[in-house]
PDB file of N, CA and C in Angstrom:
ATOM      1  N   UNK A   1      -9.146 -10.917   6.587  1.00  0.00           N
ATOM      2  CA  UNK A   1      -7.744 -11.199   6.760  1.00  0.00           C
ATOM      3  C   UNK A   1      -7.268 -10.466   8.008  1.00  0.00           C
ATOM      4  N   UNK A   2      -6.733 -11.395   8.937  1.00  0.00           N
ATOM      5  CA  UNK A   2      -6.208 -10.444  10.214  1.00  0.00           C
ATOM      6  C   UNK A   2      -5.157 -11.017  10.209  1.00  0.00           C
ATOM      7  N   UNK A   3      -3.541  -9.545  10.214  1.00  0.00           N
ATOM      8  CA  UNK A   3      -2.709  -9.461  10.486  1.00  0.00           C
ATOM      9  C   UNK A   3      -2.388  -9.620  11.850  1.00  0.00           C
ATOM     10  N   UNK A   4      -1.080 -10.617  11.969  1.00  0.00           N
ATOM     11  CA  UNK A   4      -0.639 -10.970  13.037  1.00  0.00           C
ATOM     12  C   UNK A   4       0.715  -9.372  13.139  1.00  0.00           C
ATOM     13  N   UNK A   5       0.533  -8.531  13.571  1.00  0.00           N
ATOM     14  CA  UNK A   5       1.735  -7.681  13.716  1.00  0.00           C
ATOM     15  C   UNK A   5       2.523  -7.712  14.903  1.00  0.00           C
ATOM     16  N   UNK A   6       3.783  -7.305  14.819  1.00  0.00           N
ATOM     17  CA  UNK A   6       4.603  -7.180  15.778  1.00  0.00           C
ATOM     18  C   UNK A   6       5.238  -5.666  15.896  1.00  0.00           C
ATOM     19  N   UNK A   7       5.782  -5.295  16.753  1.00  0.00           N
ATOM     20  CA  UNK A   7       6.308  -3.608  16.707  1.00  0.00           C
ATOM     21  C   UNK A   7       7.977  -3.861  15.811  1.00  0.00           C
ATOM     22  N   UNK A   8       8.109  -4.799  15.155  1.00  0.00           N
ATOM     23  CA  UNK A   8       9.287  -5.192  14.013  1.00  0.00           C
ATOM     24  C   UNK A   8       9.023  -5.735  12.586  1.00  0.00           C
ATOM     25  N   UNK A   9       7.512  -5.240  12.284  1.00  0.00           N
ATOM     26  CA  UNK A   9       7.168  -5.587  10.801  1.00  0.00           C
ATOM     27  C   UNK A   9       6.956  -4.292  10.263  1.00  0.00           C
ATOM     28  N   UNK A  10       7.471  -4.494   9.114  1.00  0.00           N
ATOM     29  CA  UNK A  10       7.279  -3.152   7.932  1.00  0.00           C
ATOM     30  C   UNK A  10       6.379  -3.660   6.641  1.00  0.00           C
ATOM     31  N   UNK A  11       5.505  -2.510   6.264  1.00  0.00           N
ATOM     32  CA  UNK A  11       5.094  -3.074   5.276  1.00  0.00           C
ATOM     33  C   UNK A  11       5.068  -2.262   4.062  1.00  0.00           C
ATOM     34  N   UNK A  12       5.128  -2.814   2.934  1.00  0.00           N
ATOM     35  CA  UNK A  12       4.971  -2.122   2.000  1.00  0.00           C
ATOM     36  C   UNK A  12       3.742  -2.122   0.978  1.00  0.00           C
ATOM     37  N   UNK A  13       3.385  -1.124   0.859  1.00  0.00           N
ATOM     38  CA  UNK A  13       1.794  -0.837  -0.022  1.00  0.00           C
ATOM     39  C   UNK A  13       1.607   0.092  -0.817  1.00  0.00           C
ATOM     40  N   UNK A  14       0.398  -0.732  -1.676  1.00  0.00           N
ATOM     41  CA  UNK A  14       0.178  -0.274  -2.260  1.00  0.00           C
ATOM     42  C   UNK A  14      -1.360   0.722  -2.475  1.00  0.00           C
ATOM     43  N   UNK A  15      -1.703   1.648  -2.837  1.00  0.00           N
ATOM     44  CA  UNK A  15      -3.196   2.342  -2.500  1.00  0.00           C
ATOM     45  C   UNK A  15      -3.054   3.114  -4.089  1.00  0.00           C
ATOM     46  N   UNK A  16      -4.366   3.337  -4.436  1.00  0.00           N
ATOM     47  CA  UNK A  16      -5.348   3.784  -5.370  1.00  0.00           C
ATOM     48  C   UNK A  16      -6.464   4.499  -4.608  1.00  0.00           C
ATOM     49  N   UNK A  17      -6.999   5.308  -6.262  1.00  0.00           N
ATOM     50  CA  UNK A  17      -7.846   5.848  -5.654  1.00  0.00           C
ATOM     51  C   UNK A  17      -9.451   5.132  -5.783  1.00  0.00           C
ATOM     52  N   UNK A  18     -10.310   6.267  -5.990  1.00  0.00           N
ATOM     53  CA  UNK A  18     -11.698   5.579  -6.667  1.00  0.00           C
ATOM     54  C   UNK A  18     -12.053   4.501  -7.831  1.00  0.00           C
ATOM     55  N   UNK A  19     -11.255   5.074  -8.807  1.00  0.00           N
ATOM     56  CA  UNK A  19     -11.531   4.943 -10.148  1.00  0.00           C
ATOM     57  C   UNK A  19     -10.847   3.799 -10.822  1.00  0.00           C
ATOM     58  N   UNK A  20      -9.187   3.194  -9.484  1.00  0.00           N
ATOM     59  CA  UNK A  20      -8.200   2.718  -9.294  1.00  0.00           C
ATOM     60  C   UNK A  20      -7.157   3.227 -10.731  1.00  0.00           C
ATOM     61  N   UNK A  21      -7.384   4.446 -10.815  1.00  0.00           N
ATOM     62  CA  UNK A  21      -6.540   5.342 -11.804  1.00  0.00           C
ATOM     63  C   UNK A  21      -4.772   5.554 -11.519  1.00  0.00           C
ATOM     64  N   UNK A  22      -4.459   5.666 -10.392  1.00  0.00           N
ATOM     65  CA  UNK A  22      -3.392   6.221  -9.776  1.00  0.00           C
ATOM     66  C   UNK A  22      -2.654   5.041  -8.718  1.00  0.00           C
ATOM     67  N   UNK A  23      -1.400   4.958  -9.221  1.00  0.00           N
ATOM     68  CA  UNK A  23      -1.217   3.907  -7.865  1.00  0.00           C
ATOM     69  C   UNK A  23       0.119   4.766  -6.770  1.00  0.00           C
ATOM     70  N   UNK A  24      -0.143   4.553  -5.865  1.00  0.00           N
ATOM     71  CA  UNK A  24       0.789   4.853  -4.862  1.00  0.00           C
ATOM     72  C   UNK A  24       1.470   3.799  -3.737  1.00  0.00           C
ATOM     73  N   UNK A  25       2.648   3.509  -4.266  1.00  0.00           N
ATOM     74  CA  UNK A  25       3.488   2.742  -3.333  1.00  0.00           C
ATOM     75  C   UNK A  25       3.903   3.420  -1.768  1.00  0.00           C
ATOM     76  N   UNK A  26       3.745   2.557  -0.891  1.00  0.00           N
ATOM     77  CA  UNK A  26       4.685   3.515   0.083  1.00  0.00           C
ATOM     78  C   UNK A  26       5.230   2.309   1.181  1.00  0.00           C
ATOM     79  N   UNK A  27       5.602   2.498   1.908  1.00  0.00           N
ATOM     80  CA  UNK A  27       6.255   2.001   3.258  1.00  0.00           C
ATOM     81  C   UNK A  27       6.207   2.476   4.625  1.00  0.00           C
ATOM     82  N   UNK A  28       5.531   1.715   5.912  1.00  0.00           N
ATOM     83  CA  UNK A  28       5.074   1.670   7.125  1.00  0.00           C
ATOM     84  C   UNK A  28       5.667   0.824   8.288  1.00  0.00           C
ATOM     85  N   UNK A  29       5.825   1.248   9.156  1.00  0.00           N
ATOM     86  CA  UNK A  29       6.017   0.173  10.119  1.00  0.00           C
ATOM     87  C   UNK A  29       4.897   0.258  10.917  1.00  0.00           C
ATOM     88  N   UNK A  30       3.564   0.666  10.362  1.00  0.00           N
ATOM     89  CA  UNK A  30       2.423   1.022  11.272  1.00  0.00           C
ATOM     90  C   UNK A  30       1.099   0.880   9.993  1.00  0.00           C
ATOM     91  N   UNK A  31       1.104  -0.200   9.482  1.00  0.00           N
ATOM     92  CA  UNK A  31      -0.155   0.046   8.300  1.00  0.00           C
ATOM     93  C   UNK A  31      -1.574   0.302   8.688  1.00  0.00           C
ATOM     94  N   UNK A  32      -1.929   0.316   9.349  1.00  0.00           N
ATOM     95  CA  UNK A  32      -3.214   0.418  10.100  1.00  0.00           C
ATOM     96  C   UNK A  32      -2.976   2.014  10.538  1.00  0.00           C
ATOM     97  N   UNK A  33      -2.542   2.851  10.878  1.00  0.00           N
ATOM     98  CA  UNK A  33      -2.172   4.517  11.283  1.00  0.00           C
ATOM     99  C   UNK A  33      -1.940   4.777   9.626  1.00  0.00           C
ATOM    100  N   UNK A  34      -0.948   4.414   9.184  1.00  0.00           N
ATOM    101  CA  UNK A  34      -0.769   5.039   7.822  1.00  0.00           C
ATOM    102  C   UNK A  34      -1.706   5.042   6.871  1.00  0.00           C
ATOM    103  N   UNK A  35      -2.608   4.045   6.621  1.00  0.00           N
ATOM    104  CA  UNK A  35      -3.925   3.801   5.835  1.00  0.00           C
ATOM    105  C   UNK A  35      -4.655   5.019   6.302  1.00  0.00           C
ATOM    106  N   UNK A  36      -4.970   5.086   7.683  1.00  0.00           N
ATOM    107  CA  UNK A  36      -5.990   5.830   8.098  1.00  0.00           C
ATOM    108  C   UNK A  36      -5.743   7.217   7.764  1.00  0.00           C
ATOM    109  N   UNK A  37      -4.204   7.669   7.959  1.00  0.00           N
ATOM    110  CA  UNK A  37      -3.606   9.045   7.604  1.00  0.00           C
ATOM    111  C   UNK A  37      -4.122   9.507   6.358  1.00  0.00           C
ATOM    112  N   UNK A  38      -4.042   8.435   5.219  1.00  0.00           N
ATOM    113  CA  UNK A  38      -3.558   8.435   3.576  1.00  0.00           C
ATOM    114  C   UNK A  38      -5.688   8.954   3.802  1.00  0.00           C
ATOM    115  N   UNK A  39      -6.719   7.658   4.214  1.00  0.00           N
ATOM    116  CA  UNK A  39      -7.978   8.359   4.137  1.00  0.00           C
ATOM    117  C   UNK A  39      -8.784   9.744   5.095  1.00  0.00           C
ATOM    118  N   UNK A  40      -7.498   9.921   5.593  1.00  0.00           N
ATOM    119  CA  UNK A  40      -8.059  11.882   6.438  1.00  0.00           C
ATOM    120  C   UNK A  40      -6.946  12.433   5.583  1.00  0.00           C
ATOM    121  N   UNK A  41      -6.073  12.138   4.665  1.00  0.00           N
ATOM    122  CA  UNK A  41      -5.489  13.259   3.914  1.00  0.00           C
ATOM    123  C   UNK A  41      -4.188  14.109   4.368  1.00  0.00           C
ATOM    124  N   UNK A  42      -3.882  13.172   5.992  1.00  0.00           N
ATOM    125  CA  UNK A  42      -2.757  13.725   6.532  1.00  0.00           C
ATOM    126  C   UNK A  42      -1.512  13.400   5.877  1.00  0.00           C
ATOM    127  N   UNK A  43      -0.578  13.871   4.742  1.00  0.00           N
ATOM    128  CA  UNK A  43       0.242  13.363   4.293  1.00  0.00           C
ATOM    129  C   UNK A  43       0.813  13.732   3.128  1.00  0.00           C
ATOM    130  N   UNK A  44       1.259  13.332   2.304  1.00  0.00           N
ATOM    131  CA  UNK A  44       1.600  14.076   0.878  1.00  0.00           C
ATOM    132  C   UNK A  44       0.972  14.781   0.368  1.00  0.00           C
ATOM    133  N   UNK A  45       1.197  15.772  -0.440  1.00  0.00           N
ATOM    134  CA  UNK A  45       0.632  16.673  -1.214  1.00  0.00           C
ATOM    135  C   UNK A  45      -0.165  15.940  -2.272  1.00  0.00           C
ATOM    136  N   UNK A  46       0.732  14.462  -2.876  1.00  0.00           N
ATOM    137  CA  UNK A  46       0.510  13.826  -3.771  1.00  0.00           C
ATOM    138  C   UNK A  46      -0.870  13.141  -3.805  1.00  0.00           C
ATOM    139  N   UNK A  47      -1.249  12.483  -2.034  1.00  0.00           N
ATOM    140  CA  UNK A  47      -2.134  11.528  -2.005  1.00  0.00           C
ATOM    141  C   UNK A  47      -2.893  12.151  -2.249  1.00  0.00           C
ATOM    142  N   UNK A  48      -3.067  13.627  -1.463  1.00  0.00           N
ATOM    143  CA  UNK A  48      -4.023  14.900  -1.332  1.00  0.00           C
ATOM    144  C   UNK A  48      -4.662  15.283  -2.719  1.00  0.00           C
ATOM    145  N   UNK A  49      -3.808  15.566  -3.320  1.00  0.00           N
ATOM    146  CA  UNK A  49      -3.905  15.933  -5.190  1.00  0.00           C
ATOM    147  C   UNK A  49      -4.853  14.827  -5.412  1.00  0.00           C
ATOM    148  N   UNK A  50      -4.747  13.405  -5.566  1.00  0.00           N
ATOM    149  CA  UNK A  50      -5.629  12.534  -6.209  1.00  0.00           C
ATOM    150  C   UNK A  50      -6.171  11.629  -5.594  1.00  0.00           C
ATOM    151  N   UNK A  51      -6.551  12.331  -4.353  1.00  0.00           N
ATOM    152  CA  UNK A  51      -7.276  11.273  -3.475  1.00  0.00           C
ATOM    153  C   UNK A  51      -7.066   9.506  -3.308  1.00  0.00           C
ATOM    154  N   UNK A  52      -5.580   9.238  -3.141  1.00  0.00           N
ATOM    155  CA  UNK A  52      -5.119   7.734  -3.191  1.00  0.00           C
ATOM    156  C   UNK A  52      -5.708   7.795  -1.480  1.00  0.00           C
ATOM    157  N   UNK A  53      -6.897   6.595  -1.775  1.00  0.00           N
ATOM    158  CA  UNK A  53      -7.337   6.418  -0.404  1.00  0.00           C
ATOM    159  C   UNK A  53      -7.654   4.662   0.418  1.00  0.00           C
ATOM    160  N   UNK A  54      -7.492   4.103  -0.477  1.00  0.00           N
ATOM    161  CA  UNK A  54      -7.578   2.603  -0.760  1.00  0.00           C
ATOM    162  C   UNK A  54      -6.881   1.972  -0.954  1.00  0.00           C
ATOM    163  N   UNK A  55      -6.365   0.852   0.162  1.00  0.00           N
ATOM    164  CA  UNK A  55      -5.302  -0.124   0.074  1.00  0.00           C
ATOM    165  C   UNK A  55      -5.812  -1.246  -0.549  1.00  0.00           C
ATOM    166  N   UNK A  56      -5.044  -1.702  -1.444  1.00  0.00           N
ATOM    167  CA  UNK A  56      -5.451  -2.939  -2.548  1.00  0.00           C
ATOM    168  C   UNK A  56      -4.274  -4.012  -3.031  1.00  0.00           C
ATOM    169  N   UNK A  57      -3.341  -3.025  -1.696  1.00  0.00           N
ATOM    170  CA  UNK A  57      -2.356  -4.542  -1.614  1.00  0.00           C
ATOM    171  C   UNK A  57      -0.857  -4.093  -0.848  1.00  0.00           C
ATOM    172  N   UNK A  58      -0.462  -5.125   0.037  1.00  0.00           N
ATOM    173  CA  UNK A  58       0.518  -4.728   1.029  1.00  0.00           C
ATOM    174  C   UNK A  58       1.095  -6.071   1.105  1.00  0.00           C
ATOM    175  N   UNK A  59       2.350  -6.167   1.602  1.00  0.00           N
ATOM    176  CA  UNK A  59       3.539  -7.229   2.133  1.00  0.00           C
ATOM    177  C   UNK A  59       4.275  -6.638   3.040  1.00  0.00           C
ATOM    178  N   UNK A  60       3.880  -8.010   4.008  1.00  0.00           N
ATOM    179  CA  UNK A  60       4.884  -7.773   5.235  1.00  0.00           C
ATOM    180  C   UNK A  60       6.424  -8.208   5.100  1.00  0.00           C
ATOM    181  N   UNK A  61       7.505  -7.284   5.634  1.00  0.00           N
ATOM    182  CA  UNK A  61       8.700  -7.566   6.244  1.00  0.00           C
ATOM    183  C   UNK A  61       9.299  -7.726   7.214  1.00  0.00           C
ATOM    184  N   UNK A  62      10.165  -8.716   7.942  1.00  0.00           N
ATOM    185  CA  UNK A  62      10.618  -8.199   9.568  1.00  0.00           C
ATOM    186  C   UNK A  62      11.704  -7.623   8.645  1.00  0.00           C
ATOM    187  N   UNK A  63      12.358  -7.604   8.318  1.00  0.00           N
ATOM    188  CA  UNK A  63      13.968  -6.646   8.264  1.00  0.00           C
ATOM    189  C   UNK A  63      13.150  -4.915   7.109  1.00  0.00           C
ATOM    190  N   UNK A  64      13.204  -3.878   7.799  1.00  0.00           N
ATOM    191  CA  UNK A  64      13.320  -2.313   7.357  1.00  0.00           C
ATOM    192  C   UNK A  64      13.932  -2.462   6.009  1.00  0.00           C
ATOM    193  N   UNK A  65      15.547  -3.113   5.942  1.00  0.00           N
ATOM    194  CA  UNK A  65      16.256  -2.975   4.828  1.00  0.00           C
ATOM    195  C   UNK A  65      15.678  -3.934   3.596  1.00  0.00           C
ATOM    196  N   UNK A  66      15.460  -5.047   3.487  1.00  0.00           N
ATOM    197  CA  UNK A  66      14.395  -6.061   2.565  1.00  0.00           C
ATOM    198  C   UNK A  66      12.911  -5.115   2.725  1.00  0.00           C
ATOM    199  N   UNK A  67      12.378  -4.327   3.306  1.00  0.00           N
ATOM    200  CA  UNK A  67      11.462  -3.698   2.800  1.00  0.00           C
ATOM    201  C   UNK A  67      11.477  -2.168   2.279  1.00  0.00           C
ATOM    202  N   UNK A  68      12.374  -2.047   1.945  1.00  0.00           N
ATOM    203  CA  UNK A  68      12.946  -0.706   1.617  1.00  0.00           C
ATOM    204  C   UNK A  68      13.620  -1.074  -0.115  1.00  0.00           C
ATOM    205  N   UNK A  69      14.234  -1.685  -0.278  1.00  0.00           N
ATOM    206  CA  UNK A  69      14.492  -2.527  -1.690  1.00  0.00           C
ATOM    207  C   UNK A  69      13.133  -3.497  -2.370  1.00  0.00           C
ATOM    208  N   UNK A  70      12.660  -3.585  -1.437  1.00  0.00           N
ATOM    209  CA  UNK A  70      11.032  -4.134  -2.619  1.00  0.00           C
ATOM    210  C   UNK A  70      10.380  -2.671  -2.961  1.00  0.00           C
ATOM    211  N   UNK A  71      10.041  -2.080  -2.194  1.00  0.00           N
ATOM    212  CA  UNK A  71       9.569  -0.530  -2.236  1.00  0.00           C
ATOM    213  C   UNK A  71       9.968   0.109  -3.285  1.00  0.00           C
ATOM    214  N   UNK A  72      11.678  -0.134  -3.514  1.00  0.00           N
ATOM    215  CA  UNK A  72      12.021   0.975  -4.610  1.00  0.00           C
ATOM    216  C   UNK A  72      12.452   0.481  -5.852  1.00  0.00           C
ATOM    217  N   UNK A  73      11.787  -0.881  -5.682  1.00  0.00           N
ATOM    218  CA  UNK A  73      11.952  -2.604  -7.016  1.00  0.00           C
ATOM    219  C   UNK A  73      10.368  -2.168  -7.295  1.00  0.00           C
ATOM    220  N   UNK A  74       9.346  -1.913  -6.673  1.00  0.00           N
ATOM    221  CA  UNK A  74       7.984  -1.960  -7.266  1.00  0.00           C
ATOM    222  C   UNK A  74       8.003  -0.475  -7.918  1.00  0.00           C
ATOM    223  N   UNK A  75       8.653   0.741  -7.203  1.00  0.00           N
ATOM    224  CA  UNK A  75       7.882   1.888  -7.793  1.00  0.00           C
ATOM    225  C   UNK A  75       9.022   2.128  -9.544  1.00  0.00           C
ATOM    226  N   UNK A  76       9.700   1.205  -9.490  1.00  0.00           N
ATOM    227  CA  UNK A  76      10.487   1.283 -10.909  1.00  0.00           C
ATOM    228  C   UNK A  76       9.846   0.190 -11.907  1.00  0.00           C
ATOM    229  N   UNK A  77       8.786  -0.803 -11.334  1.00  0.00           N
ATOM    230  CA  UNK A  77       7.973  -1.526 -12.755  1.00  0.00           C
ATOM    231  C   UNK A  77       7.096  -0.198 -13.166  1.00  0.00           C
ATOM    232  N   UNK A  78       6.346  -1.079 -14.482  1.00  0.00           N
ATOM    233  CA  UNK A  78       5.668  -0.277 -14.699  1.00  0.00           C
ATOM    234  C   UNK A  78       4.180  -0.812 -14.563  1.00  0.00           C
ATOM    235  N   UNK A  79       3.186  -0.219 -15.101  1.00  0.00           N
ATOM    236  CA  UNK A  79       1.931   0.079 -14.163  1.00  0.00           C
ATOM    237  C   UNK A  79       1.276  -1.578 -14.415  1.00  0.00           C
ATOM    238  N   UNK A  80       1.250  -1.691 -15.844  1.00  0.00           N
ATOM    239  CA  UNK A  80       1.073  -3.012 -15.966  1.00  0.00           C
ATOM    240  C   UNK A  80       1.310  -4.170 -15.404  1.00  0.00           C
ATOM    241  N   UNK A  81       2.928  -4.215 -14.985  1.00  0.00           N
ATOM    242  CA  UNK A  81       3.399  -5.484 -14.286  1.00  0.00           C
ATOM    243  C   UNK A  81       2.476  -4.749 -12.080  1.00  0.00           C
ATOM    244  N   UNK A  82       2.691  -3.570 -12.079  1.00  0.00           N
ATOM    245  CA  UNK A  82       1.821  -3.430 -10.700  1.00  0.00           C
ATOM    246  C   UNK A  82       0.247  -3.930 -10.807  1.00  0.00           C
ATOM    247  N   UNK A  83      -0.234  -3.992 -11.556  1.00  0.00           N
ATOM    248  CA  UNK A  83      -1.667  -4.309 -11.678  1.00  0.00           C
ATOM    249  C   UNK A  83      -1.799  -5.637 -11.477  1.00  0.00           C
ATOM    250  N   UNK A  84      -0.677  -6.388 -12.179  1.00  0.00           N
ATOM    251  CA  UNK A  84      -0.984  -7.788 -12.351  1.00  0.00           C
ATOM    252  C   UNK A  84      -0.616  -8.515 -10.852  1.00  0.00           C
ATOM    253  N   UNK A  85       0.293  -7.842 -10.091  1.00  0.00           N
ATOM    254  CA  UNK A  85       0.805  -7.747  -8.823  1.00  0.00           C
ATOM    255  C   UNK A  85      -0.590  -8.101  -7.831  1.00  0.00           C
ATOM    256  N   UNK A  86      -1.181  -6.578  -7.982  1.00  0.00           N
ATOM    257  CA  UNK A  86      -2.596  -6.600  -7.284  1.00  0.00           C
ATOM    258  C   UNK A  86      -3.570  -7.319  -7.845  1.00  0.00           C
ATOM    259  N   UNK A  87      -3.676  -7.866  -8.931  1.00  0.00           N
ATOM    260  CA  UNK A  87      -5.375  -8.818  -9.429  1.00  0.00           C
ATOM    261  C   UNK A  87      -5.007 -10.165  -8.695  1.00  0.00           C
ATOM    262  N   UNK A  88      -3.083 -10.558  -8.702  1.00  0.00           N
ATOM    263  CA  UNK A  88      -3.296 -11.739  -8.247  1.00  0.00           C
ATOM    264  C   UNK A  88      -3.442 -12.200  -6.704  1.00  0.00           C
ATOM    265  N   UNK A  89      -2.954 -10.991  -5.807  1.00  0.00           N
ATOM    266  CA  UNK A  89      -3.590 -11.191  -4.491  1.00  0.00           C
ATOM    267  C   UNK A  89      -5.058 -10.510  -4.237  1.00  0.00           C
ATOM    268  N   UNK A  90      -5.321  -9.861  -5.190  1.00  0.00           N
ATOM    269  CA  UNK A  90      -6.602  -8.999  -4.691  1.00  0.00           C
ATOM    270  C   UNK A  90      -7.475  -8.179  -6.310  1.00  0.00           C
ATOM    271  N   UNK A  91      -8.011  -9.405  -6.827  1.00  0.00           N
ATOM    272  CA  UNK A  91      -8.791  -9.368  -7.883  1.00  0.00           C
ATOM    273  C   UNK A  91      -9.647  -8.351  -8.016  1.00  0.00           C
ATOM    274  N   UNK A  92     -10.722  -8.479  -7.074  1.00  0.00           N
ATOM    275  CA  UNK A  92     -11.393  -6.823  -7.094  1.00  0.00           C
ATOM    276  C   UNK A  92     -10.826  -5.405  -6.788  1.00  0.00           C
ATOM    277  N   UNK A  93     -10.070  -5.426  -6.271  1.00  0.00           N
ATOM    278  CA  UNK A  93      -9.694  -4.587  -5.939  1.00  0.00           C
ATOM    279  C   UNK A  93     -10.628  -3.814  -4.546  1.00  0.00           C
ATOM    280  N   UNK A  94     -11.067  -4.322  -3.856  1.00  0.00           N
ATOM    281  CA  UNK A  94     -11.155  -4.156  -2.588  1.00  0.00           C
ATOM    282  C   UNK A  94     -10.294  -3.881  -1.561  1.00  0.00           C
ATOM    283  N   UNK A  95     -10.643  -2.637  -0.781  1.00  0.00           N
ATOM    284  CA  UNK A  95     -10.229  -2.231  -0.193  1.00  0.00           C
ATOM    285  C   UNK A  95      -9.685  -3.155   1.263  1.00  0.00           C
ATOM    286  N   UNK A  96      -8.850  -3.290   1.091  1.00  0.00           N
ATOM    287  CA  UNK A  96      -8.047  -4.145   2.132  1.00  0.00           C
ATOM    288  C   UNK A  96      -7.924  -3.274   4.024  1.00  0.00           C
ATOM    289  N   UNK A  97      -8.256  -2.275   4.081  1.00  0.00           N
ATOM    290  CA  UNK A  97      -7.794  -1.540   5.517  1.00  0.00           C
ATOM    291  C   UNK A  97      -8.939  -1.796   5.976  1.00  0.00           C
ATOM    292  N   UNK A  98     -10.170  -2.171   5.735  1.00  0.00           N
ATOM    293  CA  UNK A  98     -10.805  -2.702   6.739  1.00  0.00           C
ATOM    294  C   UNK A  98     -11.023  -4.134   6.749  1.00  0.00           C
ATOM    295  N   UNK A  99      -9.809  -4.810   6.405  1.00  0.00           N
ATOM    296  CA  UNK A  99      -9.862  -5.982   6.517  1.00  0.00           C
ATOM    297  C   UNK A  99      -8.472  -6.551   7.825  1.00  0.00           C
ATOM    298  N   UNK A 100      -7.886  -5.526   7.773  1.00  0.00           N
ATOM    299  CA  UNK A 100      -6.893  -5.613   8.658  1.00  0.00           C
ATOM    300  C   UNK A 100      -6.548  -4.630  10.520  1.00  0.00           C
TER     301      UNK A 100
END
């Protein structure tokens, strides 16, 4: 899958770890730098704590503000309705950052 980006898309994602135990939402206007940050560990204490290193699912936005309200609409479901989120774009759960 190759992203067409522009320096006016935001995205919002999602990453796990190994075990896909832990999910971590976040938001980028740079997913390709931020992925890479999240797998050298530059970044939250949180990712750091449980090694969230694997993107297994992201959506693009042009408007900041529509990706800032999906962001804080996903981290209020719960884990179940996020799972079902990720099996239906990305069944295995494969790591998506080196696909982009």
């Amino acid at each position: 899958m190759i992203i067409k980006v522009n320096s006016k898309n935001y995205f919002v994602y999602i990453m796990t770890n190994k075990n896909n135990k832990v999910l971590y939402i976040g938001i980028t206007n740079n997913l390709k730098r931020r992925i890479w940050e999240h797998k050298n560990n530059i970044g939250s204490s949180f990712v750091k704590r449980y090694k969230i290193n694997k993107l297994v699912y992201f959506e693009i936005f042009d408007d900041v503000f529509q990706a800032i309200v999906r962001e804080k609409r996903l981290k209020k479901w719960n884990r179940d309705w996020k799972v079902k989120l990720i099996k239906n774009k990305n069944p295995n759960w494969v790591d998506l950052y080196y696909e982009i």
